[in-house]
C-alpha atoms as a PDB file:
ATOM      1  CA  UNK A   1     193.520 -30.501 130.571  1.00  0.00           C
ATOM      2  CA  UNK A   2     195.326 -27.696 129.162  1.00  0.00           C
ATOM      3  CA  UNK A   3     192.732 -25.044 127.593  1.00  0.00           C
ATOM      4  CA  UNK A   4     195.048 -22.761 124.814  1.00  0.00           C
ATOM      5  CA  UNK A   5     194.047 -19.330 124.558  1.00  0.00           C
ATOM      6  CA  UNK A   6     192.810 -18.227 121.234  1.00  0.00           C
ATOM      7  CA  UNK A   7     195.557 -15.682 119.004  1.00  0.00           C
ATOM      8  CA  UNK A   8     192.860 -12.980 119.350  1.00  0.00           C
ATOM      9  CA  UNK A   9     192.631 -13.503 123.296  1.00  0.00           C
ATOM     10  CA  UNK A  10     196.132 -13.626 123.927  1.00  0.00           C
ATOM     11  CA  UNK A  11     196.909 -10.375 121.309  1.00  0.00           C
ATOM     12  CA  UNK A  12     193.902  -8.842 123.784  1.00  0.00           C
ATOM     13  CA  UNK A  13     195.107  -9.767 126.757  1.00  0.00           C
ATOM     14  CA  UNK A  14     198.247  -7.884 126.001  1.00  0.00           C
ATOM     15  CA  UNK A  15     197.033  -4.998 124.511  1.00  0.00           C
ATOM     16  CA  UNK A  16     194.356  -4.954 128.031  1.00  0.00           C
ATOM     17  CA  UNK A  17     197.407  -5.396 130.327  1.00  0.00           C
ATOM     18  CA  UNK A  18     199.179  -2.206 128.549  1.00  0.00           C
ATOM     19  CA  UNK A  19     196.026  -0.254 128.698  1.00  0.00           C
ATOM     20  CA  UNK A  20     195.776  -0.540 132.555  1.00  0.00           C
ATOM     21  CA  UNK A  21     199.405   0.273 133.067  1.00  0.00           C
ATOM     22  CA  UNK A  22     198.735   3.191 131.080  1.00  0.00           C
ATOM     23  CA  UNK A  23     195.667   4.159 133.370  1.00  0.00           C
ATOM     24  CA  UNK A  24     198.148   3.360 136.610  1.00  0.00           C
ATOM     25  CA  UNK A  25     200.822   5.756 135.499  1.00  0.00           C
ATOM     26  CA  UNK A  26     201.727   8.455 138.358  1.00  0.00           C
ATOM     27  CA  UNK A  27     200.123  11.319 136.509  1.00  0.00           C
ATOM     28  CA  UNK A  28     197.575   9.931 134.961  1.00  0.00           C
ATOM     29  CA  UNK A  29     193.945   9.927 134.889  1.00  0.00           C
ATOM     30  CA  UNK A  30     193.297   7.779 137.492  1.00  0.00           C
ATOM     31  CA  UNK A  31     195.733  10.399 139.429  1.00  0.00           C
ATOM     32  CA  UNK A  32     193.001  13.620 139.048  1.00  0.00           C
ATOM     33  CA  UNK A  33     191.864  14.603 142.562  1.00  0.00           C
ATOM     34  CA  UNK A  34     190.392  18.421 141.555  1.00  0.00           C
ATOM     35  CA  UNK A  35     189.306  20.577 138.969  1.00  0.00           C
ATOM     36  CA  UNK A  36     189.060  24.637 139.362  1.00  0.00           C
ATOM     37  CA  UNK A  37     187.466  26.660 137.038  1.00  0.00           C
ATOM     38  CA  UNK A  38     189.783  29.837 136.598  1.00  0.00           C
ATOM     39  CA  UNK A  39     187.985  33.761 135.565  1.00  0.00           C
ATOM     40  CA  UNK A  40     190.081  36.776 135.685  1.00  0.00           C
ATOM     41  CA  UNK A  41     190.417  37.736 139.102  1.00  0.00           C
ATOM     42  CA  UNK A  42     193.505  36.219 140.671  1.00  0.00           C
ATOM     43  CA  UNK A  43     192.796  33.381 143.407  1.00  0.00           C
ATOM     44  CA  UNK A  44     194.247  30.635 145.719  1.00  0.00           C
ATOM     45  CA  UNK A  45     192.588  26.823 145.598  1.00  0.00           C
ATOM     46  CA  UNK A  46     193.176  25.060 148.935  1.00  0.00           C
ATOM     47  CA  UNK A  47     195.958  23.050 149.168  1.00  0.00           C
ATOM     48  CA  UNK A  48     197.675  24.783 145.854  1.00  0.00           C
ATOM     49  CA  UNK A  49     199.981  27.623 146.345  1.00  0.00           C
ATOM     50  CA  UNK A  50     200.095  30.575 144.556  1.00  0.00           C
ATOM     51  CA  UNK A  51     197.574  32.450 143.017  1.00  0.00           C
ATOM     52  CA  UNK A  52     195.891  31.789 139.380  1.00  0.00           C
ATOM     53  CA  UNK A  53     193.783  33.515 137.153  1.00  0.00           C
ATOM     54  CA  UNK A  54     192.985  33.516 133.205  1.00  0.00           C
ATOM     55  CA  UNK A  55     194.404  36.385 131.131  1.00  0.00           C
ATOM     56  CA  UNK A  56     191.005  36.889 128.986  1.00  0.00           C
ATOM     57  CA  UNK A  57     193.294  37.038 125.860  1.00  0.00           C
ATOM     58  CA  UNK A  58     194.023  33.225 125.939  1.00  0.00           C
ATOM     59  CA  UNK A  59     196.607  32.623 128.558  1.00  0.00           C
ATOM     60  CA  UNK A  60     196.789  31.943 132.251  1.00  0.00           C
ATOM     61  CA  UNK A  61     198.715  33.569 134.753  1.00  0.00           C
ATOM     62  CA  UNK A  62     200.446  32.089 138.106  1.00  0.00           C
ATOM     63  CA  UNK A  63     201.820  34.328 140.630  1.00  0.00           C
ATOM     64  CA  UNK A  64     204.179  32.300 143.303  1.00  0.00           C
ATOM     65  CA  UNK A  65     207.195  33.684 145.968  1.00  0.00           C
ATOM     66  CA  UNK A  66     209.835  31.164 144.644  1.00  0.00           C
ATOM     67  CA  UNK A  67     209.756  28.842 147.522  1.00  0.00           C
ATOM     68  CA  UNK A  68     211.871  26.092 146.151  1.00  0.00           C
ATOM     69  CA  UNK A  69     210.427  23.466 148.929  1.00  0.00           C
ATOM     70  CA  UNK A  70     207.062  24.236 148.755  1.00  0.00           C
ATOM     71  CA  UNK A  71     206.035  26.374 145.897  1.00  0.00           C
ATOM     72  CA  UNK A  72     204.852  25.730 142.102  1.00  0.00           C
ATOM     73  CA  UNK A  73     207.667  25.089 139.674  1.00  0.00           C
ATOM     74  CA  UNK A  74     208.305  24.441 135.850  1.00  0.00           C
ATOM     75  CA  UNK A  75     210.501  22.281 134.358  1.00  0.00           C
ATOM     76  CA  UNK A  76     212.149  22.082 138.109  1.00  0.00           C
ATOM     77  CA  UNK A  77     212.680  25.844 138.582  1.00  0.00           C
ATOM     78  CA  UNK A  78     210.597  27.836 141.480  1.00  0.00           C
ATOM     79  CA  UNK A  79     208.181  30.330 140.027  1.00  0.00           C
ATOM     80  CA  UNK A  80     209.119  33.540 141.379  1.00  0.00           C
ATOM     81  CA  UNK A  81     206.673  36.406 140.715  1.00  0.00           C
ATOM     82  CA  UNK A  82     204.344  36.347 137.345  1.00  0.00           C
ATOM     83  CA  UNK A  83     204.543  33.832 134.583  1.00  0.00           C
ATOM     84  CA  UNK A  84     202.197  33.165 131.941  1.00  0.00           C
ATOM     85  CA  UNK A  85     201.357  29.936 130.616  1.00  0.00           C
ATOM     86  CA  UNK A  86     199.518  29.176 127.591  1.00  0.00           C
ATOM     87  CA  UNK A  87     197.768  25.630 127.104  1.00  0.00           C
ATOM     88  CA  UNK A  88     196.190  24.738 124.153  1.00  0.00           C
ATOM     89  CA  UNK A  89     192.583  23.997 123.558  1.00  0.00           C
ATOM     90  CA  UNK A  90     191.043  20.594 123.756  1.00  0.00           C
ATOM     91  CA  UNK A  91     194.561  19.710 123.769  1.00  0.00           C
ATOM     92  CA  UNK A  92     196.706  18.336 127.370  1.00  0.00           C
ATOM     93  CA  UNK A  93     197.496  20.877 129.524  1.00  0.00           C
ATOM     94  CA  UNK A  94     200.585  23.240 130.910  1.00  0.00           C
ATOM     95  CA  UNK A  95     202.021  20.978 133.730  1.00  0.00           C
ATOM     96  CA  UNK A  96     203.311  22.786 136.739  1.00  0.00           C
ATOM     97  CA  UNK A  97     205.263  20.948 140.024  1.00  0.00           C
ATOM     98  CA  UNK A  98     204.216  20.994 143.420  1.00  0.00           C
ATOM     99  CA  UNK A  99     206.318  18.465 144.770  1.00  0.00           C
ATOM    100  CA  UNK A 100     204.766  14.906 143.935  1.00  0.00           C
ATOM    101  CA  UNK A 101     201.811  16.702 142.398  1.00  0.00           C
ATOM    102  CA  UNK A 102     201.192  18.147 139.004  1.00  0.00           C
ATOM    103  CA  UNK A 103     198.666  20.986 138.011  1.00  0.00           C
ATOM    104  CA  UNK A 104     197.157  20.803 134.765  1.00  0.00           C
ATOM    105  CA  UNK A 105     196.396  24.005 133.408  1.00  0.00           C
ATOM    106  CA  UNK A 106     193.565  23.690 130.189  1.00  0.00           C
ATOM    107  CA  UNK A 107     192.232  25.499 128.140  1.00  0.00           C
ATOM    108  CA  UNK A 108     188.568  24.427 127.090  1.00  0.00           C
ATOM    109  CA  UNK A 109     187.296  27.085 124.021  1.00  0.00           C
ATOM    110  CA  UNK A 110     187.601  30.165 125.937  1.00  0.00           C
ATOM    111  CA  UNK A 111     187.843  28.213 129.473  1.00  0.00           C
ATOM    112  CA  UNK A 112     190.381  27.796 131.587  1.00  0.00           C
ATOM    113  CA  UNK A 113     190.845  25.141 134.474  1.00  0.00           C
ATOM    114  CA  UNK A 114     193.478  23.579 137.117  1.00  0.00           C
ATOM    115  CA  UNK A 115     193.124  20.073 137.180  1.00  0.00           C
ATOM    116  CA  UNK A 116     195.175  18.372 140.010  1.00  0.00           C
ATOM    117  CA  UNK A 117     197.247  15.053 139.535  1.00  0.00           C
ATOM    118  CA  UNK A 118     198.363  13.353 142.722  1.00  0.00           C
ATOM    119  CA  UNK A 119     199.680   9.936 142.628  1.00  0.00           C
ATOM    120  CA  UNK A 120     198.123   9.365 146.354  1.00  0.00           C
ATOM    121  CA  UNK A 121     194.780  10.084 144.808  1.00  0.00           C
ATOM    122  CA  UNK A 122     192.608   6.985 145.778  1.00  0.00           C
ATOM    123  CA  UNK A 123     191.204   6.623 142.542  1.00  0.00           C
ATOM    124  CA  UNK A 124     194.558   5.286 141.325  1.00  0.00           C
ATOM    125  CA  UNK A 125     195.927   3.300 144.675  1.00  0.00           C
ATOM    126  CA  UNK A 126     192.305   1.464 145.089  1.00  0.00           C
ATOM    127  CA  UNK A 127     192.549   0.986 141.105  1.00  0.00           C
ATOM    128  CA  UNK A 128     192.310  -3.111 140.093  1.00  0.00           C
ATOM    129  CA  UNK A 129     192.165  -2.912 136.827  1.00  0.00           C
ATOM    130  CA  UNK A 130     189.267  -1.761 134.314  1.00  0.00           C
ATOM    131  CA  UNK A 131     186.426  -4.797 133.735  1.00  0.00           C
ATOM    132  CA  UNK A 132     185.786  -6.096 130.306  1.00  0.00           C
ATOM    133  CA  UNK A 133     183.207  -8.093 128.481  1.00  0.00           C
ATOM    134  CA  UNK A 134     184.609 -11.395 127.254  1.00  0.00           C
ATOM    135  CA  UNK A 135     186.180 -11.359 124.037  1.00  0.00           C
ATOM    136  CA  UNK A 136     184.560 -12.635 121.318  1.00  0.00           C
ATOM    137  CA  UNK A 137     185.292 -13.298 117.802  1.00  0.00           C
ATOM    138  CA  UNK A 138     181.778 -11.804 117.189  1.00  0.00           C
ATOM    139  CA  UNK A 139     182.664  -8.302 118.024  1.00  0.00           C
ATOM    140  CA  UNK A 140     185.481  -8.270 115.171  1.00  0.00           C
ATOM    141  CA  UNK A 141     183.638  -6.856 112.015  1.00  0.00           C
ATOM    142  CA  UNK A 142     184.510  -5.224 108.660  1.00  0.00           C
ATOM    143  CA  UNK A 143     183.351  -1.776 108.132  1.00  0.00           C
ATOM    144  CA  UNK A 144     183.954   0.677 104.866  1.00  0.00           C
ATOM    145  CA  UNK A 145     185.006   4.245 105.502  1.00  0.00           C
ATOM    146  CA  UNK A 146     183.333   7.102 103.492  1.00  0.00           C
ATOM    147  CA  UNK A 147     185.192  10.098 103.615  1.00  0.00           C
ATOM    148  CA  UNK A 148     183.756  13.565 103.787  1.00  0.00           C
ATOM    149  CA  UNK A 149     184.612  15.574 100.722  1.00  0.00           C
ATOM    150  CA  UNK A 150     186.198  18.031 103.304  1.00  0.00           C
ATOM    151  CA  UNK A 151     186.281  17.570 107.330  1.00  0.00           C
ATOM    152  CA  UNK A 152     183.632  18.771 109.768  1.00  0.00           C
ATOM    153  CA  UNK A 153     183.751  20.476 112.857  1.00  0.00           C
ATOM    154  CA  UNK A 154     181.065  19.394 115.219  1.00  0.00           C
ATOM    155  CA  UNK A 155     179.271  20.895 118.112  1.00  0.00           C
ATOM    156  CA  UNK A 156     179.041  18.357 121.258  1.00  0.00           C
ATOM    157  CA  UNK A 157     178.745  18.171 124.719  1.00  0.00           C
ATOM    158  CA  UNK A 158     180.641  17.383 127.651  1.00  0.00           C
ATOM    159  CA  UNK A 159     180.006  15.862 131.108  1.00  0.00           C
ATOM    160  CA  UNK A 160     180.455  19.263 132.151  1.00  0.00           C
ATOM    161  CA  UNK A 161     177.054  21.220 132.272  1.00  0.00           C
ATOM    162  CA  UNK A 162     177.665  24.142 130.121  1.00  0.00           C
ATOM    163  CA  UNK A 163     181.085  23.240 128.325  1.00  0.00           C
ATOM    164  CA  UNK A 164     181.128  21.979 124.806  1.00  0.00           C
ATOM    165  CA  UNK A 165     183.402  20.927 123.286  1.00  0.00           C
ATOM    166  CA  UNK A 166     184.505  21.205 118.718  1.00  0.00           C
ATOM    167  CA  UNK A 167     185.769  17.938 117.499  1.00  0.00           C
ATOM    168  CA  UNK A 168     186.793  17.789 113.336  1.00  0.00           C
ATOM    169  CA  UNK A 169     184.951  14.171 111.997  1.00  0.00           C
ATOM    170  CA  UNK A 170     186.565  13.292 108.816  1.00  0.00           C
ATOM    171  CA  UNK A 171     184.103  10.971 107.515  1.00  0.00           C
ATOM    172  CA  UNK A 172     181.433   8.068 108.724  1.00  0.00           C
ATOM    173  CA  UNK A 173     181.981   3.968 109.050  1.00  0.00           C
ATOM    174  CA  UNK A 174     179.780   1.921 107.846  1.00  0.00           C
ATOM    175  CA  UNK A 175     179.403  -1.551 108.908  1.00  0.00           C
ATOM    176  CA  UNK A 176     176.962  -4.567 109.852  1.00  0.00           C
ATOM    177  CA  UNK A 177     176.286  -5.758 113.389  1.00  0.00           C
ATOM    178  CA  UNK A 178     173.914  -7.345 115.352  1.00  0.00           C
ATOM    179  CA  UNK A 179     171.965  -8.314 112.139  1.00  0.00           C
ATOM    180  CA  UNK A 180     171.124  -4.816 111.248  1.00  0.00           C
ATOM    181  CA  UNK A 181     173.224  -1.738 108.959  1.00  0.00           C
ATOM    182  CA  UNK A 182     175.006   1.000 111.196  1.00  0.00           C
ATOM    183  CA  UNK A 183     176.986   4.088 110.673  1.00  0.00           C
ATOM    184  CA  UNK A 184     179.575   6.140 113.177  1.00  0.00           C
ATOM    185  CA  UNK A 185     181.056   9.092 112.925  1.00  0.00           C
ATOM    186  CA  UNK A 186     184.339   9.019 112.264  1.00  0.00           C
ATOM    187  CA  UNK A 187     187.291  10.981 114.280  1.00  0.00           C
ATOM    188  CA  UNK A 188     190.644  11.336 113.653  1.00  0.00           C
ATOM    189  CA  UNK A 189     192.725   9.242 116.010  1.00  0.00           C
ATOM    190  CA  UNK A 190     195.660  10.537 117.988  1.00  0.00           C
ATOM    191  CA  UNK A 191     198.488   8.557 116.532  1.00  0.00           C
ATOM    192  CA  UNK A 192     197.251   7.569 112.874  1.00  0.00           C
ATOM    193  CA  UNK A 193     193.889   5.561 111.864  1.00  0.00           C
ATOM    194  CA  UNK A 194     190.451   6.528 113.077  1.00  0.00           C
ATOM    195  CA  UNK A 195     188.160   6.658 116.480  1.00  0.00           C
ATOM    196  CA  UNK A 196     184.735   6.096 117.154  1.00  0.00           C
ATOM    197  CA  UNK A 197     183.264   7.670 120.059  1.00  0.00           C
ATOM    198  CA  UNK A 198     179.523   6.148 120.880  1.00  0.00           C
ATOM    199  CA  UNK A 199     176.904   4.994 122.936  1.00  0.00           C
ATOM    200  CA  UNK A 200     174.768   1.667 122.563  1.00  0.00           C
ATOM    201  CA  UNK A 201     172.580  -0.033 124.246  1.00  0.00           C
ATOM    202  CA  UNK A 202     174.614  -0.856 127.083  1.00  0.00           C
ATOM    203  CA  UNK A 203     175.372   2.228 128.016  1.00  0.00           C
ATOM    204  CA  UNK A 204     173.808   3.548 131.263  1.00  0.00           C
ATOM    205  CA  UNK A 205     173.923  -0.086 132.335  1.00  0.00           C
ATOM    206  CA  UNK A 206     176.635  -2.431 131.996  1.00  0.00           C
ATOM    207  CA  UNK A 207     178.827  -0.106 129.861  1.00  0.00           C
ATOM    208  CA  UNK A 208     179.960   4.215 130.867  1.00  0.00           C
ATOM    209  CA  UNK A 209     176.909   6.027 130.347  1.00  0.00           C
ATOM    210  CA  UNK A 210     178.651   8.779 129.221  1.00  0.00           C
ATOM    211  CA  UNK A 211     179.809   6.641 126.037  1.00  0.00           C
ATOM    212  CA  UNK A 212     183.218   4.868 124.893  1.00  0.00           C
ATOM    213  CA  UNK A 213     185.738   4.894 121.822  1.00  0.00           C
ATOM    214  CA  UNK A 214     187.451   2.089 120.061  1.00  0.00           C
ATOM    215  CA  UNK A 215     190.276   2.912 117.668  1.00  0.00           C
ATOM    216  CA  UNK A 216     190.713   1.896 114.206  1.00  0.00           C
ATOM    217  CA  UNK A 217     193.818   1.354 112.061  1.00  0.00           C
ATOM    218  CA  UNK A 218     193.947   2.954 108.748  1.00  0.00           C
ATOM    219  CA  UNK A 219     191.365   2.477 106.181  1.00  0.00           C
ATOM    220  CA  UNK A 220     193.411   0.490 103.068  1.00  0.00           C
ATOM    221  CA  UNK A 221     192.927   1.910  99.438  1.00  0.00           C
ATOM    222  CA  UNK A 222     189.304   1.009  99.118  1.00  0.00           C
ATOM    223  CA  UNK A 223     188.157   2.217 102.480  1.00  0.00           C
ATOM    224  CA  UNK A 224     187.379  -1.400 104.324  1.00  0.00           C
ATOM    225  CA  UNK A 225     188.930  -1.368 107.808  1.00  0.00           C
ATOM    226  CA  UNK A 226     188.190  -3.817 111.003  1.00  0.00           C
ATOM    227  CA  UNK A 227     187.102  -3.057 113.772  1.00  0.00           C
ATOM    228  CA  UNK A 228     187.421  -4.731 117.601  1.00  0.00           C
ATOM    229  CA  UNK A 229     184.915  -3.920 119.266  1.00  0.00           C
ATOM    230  CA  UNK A 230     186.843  -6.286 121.983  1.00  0.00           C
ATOM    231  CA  UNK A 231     189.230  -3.095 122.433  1.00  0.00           C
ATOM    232  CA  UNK A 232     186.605  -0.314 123.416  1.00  0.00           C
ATOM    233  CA  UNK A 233     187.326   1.783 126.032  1.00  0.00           C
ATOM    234  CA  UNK A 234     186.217   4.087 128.661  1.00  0.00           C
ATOM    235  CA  UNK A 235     186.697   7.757 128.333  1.00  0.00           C
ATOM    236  CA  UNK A 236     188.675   9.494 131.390  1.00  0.00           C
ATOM    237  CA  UNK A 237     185.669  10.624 132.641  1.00  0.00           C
ATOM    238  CA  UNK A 238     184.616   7.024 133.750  1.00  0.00           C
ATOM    239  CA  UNK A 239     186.909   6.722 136.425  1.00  0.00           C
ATOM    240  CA  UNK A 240     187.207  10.501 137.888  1.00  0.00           C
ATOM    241  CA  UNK A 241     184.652  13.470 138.678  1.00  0.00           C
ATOM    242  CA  UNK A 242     187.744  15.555 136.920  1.00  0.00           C
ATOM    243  CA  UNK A 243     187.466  15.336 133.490  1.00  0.00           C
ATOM    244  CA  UNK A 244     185.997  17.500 131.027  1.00  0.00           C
ATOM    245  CA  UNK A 245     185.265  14.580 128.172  1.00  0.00           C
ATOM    246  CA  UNK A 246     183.230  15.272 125.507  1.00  0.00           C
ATOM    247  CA  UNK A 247     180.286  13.069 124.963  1.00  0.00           C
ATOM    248  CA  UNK A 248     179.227  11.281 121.322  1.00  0.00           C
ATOM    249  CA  UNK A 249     177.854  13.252 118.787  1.00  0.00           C
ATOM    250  CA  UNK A 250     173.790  12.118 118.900  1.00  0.00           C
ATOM    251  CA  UNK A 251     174.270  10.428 115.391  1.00  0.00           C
ATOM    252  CA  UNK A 252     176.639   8.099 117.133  1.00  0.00           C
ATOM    253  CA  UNK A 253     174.255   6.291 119.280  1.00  0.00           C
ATOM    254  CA  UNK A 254     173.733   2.288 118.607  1.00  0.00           C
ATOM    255  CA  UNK A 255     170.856   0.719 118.626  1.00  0.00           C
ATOM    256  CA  UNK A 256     172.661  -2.993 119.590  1.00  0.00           C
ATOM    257  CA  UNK A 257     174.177  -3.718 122.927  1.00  0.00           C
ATOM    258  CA  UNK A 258     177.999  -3.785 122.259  1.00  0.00           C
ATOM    259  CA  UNK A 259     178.796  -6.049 124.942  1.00  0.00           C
ATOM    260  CA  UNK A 260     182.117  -5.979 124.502  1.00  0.00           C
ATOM    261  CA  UNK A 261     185.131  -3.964 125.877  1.00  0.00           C
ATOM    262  CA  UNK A 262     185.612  -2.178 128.896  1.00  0.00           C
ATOM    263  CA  UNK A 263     182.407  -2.169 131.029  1.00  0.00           C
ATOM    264  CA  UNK A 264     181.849   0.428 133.936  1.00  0.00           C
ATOM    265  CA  UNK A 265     184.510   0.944 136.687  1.00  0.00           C
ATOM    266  CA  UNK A 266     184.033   0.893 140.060  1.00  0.00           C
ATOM    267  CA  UNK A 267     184.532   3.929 141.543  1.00  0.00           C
ATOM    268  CA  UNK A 268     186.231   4.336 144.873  1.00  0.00           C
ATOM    269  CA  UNK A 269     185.860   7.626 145.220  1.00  0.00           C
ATOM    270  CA  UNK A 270     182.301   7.058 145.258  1.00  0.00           C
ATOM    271  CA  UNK A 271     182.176   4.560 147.774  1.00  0.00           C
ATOM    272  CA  UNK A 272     180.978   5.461 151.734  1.00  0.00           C
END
């Protein structure tokens, strides 16, 4: 007997299957394999050439002898002496070429970083695929966003003791789950429409301690949206020791286990 897959499943399972292709990409997060905190004196990391330091007046500068086999390179030309690069905050990095590699160079408020993507790293080539809850029609609800009369910039932390990090919320969702009234916090999403970032009672257990986000499309003219909880994901900071996420702001914490989503990765890197 043939079992057919529900329009919801099947629009998941496609949407999941794009999601981990993202995650495999060469240079993506799965590729992070170190993360060096820069201050102003100029210094070599193993295995990177050149020497690094941060400017104190919101730049970074590389120093590198032009070898064209070896040495760092941007957009495919050797670095030869001093350059200065100048990433953005909270925002992805400079990228510099080391042959197959990539260094990352961010800026986190007044911090600066390398972070190192190699597509050998063996949290991407021992990568199977991120584990989800099932999906469930449940975990579809309809939620009203309340806008703030003007955006707020919030003070949170990050799974890096000491950094924090200033994200803008725009407004808070309401909606009903788990036979109870709940409120997020409402972000800004990258490409249009909104993001939650939270924890719930899962997380810590089944689910990234360190919280998740689902997206949401745009709010229509009276403020209802829907959201999947089926599509919540892991933060970068679930699969490598290299990120610098920030966590949920402490309104954002759920008092229902949202078992749906992307549950906690395994962690190869971890593993004896």
């Amino acid at each position: 007997m043939t079992t057919t897959e529900s329009p919801l499943r099947q629009e998941w399972d496609a949407w999941h299957r794009e999601r981990e292709e993202q995650l495999r990409t060469p240079h993506g997060w799965l590729s992070l394999t170190a993360l060096h905190w820069l201050d102003d004196t100029g210094r070599a990391f193993d295995g990177i050439p050149g020497t690094w330091r941060a400017t104190g007046d919101g730049g970074v500068e590389l120093t590198a002898d032009g070898d064209a086999e070896n040495g760092p390179a941007l957009d495919g030309a050797p670095v030869t002496g001093t350059v200065r690069l100048e990433p953005v905050d909270g925002q992805p990095g400079v990228l510099v070429e080391i042959g197959e590699r990539r260094v990352e160079v961010i800026r986190r408020t007044d911090d600066y970083a390398l972070r190192v993507r190699d597509p050998k790293a063996i949290t991407r080539t021992a990568f199977t695929g991120a584990p989800a809850f099932d999906v469930d029609e449940r975990w579809v609800v309809e939620g009203r966003f309340e806008p703030y009369p003007e955006p707020k910039r919030l003070t949170v932390g990050a799974v890096v003791d000491g950094l924090q990090h200033f994200p803008t919320a725009v407004g808070v969702v309401r909606f009903a789950l788990g036979g109870a009234e709940h409120e997020l916090i409402a972000f800004p999403g990258k490409t249009g429409g909104l993001t939650l970032h939270f924890r719930d009672a899962t997380s810590g257990t089944s689910s990234y301690g360190g919280g998740r986000s689902v997206a949401l499309p745009d709010p229509d003219a009276d403020g209802r949206v829907t959201i999947d909880f089926n599509r919540t994901v892991n933060l970068p900071c679930a699969f490598t020791a290299y990120a610098t996420c920030p966590l949920p702001p402490a309104e954002n914490r759920l008092s229902v286990a949202v078992e749906a989503g992307e549950r906690t990765p395994p962690r190869p890197d971890l593993q004896a």
